[in-house]
N, C-alpha and C. Protein backbone atom coordinates (compact mmCIF):
# COMPACT_ATOMS: atom_id res chain seq x y z
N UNK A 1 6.00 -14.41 -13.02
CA UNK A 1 6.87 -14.02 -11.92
C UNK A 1 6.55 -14.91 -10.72
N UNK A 2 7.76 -15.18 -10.52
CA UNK A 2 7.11 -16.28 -8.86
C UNK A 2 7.49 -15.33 -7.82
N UNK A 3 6.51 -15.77 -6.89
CA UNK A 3 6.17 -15.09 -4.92
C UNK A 3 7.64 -14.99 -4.63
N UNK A 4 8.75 -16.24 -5.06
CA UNK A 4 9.97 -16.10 -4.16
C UNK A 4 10.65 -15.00 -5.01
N UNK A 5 10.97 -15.03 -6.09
CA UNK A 5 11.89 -13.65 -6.38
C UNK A 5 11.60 -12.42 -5.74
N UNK A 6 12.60 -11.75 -5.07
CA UNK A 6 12.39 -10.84 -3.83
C UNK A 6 13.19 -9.79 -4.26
N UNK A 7 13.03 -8.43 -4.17
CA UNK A 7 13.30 -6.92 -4.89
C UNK A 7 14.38 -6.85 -3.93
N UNK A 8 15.80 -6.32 -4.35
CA UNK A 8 16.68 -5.93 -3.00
C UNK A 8 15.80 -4.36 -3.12
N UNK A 9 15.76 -4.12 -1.66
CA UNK A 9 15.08 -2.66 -1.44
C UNK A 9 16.49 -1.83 -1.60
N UNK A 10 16.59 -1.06 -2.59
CA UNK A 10 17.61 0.43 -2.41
C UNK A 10 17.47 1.15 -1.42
N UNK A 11 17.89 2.61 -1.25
CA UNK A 11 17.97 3.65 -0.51
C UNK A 11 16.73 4.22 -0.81
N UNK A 12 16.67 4.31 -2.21
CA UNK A 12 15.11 5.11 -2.69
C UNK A 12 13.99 4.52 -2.10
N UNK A 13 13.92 3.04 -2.17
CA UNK A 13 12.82 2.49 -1.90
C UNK A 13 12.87 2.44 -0.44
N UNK A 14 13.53 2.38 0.41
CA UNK A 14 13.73 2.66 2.01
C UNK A 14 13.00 3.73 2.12
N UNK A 15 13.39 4.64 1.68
CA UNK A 15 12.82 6.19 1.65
C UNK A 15 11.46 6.35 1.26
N UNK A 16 11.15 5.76 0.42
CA UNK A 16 9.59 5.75 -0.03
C UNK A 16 8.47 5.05 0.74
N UNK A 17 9.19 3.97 1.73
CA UNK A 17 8.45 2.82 2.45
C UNK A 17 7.92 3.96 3.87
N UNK A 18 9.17 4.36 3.99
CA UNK A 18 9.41 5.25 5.34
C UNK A 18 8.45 6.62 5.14
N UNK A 19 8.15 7.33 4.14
CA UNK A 19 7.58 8.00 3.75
C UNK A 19 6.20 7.65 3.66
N UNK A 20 5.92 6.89 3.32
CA UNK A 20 4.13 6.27 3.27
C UNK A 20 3.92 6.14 4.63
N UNK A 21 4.46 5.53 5.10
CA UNK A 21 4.57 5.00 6.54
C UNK A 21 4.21 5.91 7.57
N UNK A 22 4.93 7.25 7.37
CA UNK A 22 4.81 8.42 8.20
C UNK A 22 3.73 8.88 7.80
N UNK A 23 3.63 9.40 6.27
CA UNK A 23 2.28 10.14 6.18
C UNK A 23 0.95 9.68 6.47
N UNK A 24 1.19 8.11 6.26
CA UNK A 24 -0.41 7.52 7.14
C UNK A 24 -0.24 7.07 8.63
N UNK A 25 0.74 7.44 9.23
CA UNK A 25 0.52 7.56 10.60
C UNK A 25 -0.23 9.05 10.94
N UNK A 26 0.44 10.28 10.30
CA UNK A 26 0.12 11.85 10.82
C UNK A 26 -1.46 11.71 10.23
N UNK A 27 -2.03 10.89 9.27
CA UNK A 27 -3.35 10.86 8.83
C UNK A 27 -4.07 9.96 9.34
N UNK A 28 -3.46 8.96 10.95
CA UNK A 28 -4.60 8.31 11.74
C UNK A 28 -5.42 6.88 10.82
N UNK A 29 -4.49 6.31 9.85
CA UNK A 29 -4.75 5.48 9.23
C UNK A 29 -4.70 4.49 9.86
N UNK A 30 -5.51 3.51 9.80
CA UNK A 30 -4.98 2.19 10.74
C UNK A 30 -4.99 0.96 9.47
N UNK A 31 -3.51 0.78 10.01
CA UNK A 31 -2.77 -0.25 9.84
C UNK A 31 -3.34 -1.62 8.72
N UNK A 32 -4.27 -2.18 9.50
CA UNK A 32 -5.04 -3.06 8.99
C UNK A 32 -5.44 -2.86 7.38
N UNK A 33 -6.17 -1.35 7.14
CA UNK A 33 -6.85 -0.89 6.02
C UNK A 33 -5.63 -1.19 4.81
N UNK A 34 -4.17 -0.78 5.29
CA UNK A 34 -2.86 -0.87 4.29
C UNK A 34 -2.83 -2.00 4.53
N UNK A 35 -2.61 -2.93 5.10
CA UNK A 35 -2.26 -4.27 4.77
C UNK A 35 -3.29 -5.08 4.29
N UNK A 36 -4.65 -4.69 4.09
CA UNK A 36 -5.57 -5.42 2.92
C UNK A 36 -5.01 -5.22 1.52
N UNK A 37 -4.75 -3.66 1.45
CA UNK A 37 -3.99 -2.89 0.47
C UNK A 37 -2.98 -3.97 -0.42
N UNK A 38 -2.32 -4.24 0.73
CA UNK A 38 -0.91 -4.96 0.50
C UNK A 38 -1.29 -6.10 0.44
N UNK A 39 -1.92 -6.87 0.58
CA UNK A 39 -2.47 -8.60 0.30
C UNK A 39 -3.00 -8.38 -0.69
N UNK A 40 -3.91 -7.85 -1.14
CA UNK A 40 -4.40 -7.65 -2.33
C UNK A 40 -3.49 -7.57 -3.79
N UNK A 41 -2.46 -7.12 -3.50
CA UNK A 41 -1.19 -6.94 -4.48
C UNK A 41 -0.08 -7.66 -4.41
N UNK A 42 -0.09 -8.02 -3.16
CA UNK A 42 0.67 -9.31 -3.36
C UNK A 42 0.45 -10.73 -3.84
N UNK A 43 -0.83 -10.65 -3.37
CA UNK A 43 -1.82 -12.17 -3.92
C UNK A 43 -1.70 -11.97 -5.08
N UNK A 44 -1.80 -10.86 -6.58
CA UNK A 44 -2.09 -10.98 -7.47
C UNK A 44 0.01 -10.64 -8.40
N UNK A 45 0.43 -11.06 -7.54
CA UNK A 45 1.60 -10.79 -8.13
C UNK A 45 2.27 -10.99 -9.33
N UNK A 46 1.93 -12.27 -9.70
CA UNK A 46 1.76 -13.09 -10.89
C UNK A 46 1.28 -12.90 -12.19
N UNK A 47 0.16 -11.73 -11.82
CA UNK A 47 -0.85 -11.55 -13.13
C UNK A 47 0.28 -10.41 -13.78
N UNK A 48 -0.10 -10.57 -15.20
CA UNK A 48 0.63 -9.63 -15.77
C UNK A 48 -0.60 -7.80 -15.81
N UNK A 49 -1.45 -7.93 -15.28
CA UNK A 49 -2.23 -6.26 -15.05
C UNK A 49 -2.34 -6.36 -13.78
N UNK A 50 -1.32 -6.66 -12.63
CA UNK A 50 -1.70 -7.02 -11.61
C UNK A 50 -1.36 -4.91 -10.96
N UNK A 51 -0.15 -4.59 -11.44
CA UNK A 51 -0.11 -3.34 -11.33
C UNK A 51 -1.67 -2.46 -11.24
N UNK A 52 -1.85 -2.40 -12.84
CA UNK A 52 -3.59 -1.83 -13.42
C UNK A 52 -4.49 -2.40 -12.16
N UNK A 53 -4.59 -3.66 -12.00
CA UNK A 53 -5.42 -3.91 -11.06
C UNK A 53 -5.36 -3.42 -9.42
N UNK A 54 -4.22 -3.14 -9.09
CA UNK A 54 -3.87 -2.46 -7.94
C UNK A 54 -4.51 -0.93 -7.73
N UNK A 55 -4.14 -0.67 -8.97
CA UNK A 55 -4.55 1.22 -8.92
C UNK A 55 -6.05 1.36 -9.05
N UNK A 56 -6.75 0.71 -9.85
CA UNK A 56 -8.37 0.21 -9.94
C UNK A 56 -8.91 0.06 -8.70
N UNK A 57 -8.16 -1.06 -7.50
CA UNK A 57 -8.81 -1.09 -6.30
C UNK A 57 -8.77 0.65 -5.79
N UNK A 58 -7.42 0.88 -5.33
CA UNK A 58 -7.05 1.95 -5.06
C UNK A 58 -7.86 3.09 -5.06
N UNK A 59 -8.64 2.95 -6.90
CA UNK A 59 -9.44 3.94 -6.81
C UNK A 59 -10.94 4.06 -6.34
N UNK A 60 -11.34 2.63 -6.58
CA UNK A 60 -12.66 1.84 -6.36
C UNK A 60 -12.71 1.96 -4.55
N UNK A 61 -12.04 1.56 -3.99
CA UNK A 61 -12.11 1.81 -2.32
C UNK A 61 -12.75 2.99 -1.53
N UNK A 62 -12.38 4.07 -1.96
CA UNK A 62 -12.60 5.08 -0.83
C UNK A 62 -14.66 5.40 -1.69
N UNK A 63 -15.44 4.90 -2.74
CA UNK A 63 -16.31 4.43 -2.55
C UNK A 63 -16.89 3.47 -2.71
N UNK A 64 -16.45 2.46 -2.08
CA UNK A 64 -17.34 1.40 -2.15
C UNK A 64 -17.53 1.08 -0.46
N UNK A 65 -19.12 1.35 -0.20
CA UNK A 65 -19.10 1.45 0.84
C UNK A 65 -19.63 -0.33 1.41
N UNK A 66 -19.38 -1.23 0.70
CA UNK A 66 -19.61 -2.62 1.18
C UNK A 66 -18.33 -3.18 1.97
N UNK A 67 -17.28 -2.43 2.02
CA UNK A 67 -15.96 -2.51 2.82
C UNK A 67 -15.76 -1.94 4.10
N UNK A 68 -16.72 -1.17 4.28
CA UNK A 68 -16.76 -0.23 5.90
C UNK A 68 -16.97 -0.39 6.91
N UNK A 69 -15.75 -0.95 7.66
CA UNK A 69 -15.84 -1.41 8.75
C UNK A 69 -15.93 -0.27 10.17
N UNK A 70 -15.62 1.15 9.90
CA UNK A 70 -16.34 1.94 11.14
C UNK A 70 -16.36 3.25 10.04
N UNK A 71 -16.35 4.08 10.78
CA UNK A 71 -16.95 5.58 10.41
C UNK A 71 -15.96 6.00 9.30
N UNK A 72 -14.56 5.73 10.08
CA UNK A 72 -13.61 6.13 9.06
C UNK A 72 -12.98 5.68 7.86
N UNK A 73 -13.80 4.58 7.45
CA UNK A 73 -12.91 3.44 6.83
C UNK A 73 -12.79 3.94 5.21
N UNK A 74 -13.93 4.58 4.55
CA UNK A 74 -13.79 5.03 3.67
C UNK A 74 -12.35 6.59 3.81
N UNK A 75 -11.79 7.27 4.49
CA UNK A 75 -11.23 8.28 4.94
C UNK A 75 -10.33 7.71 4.35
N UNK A 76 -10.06 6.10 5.48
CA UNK A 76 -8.77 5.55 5.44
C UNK A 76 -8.12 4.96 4.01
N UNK A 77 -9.18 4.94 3.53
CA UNK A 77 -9.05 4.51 1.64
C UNK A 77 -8.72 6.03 0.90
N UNK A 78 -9.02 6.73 1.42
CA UNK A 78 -8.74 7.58 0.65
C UNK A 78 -7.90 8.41 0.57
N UNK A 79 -7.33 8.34 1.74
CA UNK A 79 -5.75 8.59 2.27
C UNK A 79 -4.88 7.64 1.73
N UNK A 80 -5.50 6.66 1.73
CA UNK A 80 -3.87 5.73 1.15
C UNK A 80 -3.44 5.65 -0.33
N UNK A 81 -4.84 6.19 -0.95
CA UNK A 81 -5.32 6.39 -1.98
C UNK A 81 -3.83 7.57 -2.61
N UNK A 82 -4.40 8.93 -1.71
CA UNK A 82 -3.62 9.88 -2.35
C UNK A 82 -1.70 9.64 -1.66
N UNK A 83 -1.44 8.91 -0.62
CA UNK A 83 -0.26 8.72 -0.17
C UNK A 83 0.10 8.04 -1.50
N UNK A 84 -0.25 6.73 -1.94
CA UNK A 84 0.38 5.73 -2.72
C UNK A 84 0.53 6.75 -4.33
N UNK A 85 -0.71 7.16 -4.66
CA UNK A 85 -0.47 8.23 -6.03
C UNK A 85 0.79 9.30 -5.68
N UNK A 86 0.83 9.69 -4.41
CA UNK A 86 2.17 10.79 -4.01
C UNK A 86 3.31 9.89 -4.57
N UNK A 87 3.58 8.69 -3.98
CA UNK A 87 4.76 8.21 -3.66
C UNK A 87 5.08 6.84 -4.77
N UNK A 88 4.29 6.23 -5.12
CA UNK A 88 4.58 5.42 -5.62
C UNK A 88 4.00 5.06 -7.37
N UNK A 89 3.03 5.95 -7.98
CA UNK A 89 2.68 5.68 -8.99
C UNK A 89 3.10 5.88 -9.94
N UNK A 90 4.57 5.70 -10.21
CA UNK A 90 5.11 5.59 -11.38
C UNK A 90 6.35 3.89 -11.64
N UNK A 91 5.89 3.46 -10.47
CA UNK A 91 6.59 2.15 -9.92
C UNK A 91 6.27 1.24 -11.21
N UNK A 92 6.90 0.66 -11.95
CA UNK A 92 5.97 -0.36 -12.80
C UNK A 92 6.59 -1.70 -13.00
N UNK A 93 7.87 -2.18 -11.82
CA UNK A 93 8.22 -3.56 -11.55
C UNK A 93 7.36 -3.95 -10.51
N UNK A 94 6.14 -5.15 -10.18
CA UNK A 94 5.82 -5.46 -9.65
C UNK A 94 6.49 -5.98 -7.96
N UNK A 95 7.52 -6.59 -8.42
CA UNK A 95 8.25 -6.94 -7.18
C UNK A 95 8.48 -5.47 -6.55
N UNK A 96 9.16 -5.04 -7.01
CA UNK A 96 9.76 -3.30 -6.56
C UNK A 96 8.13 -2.86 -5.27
N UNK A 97 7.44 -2.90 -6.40
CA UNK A 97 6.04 -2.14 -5.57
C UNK A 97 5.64 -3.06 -4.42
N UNK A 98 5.83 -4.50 -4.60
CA UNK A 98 4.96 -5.20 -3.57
C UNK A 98 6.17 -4.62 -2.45
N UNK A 99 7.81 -5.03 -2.39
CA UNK A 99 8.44 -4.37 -1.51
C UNK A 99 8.49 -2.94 -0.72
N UNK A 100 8.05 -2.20 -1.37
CA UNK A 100 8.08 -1.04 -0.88
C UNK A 100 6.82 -1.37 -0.15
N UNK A 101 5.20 -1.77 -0.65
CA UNK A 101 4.19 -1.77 0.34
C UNK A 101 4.46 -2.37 1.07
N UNK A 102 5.00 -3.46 1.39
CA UNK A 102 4.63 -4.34 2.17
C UNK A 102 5.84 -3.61 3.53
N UNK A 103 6.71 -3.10 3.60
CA UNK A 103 7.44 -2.45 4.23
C UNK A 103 6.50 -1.51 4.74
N UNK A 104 6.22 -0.93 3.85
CA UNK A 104 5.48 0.56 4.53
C UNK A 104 4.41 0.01 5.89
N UNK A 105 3.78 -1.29 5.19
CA UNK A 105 2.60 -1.96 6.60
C UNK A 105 3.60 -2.16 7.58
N UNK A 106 4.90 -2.71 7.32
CA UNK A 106 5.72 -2.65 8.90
C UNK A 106 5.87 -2.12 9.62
N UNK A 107 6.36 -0.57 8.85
CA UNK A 107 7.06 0.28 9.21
C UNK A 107 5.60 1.46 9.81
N UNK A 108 4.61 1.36 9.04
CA UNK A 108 3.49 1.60 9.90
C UNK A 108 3.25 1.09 11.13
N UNK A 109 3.08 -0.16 11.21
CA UNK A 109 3.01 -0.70 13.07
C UNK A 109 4.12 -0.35 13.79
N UNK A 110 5.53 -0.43 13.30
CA UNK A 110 6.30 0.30 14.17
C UNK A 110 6.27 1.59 14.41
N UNK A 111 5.87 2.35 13.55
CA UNK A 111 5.71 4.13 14.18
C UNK A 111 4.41 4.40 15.11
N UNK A 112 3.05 3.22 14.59
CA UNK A 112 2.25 3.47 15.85
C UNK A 112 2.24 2.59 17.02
N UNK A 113 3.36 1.46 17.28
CA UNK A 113 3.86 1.13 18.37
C UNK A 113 4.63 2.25 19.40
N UNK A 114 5.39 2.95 18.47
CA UNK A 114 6.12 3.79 19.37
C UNK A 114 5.97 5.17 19.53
C-alpha cells in the first residue's frame, strides 16, 4: 500500500474521528500522547501486520513506563487505549484507520483550542 492512496472519510468515519476526539478531550488527554499514537501507524502503513502491530503498542503503552513523560502519561495511554478499543477496533482497512486517527489528533487540538 503506498502513503499517497488516501481513504475518502464517510459520515461514519467523521463520526468516529469526532467521537475519539471528544472522549479524550472530557478525559484531559493531551494531544501529543495521540499523535505519537498516530505516527506510529502511519509510519508503519505499508506493513502488512501493521494493524496487529498498532493494537500491540496500544496495549504495551499504558505499561511501559520508559515512555513517561509526566505523572499522567501512563493514564493518557490508557485512555486512548480504551477510546480506540470503544471506537475503532474492528477497522481492518489500514488506510480507513490511519484516516480516522489522524483526524481525531486534529480534531483533538481543535476542541482543546476552543
Amino acid at each position: 500500500m503506498r502513503i499517497t492512496e488516501r481513504h475518502k472519510m464517510s459520515g461514519e468515519d467523521w463520526e468516529l474521528a469526532h467521537k475519539i476526539a471528544s472522549e479524550l478531550v472530557r478525559k484531559g488527554v493531551d494531544v501529543n500522547e495521540l499523535a505519537k499514537v498516530f505516527t506510529y501507524l502511519r509510519a508503519r502503513i505499508a506493513q502488512p501486520d501493521a494493524i496487529n502491530s498498532f493494537w500491540l503498542l496500544l496495549g504495551r503503552l499504558p505499561k511501559a513506563r520508559a515512555f513517561v513523560r509526566s505523572g499522567r502519561t501512563l493514564e493518557y495511554y490508557r485512555d486512548i487505549k480504551e477510546v480506540c478499543e470503544k471506537h475503532i477496533k474492528g477497522i481492518k482497512d489500514m488506510r480507513q484507520l490511519v484516516a480516522i486517527l489522524g483526524w481525531s489528533v486534529r480534531l483533538l487540538k481543535y476542541h482543546r483550542s476552543v
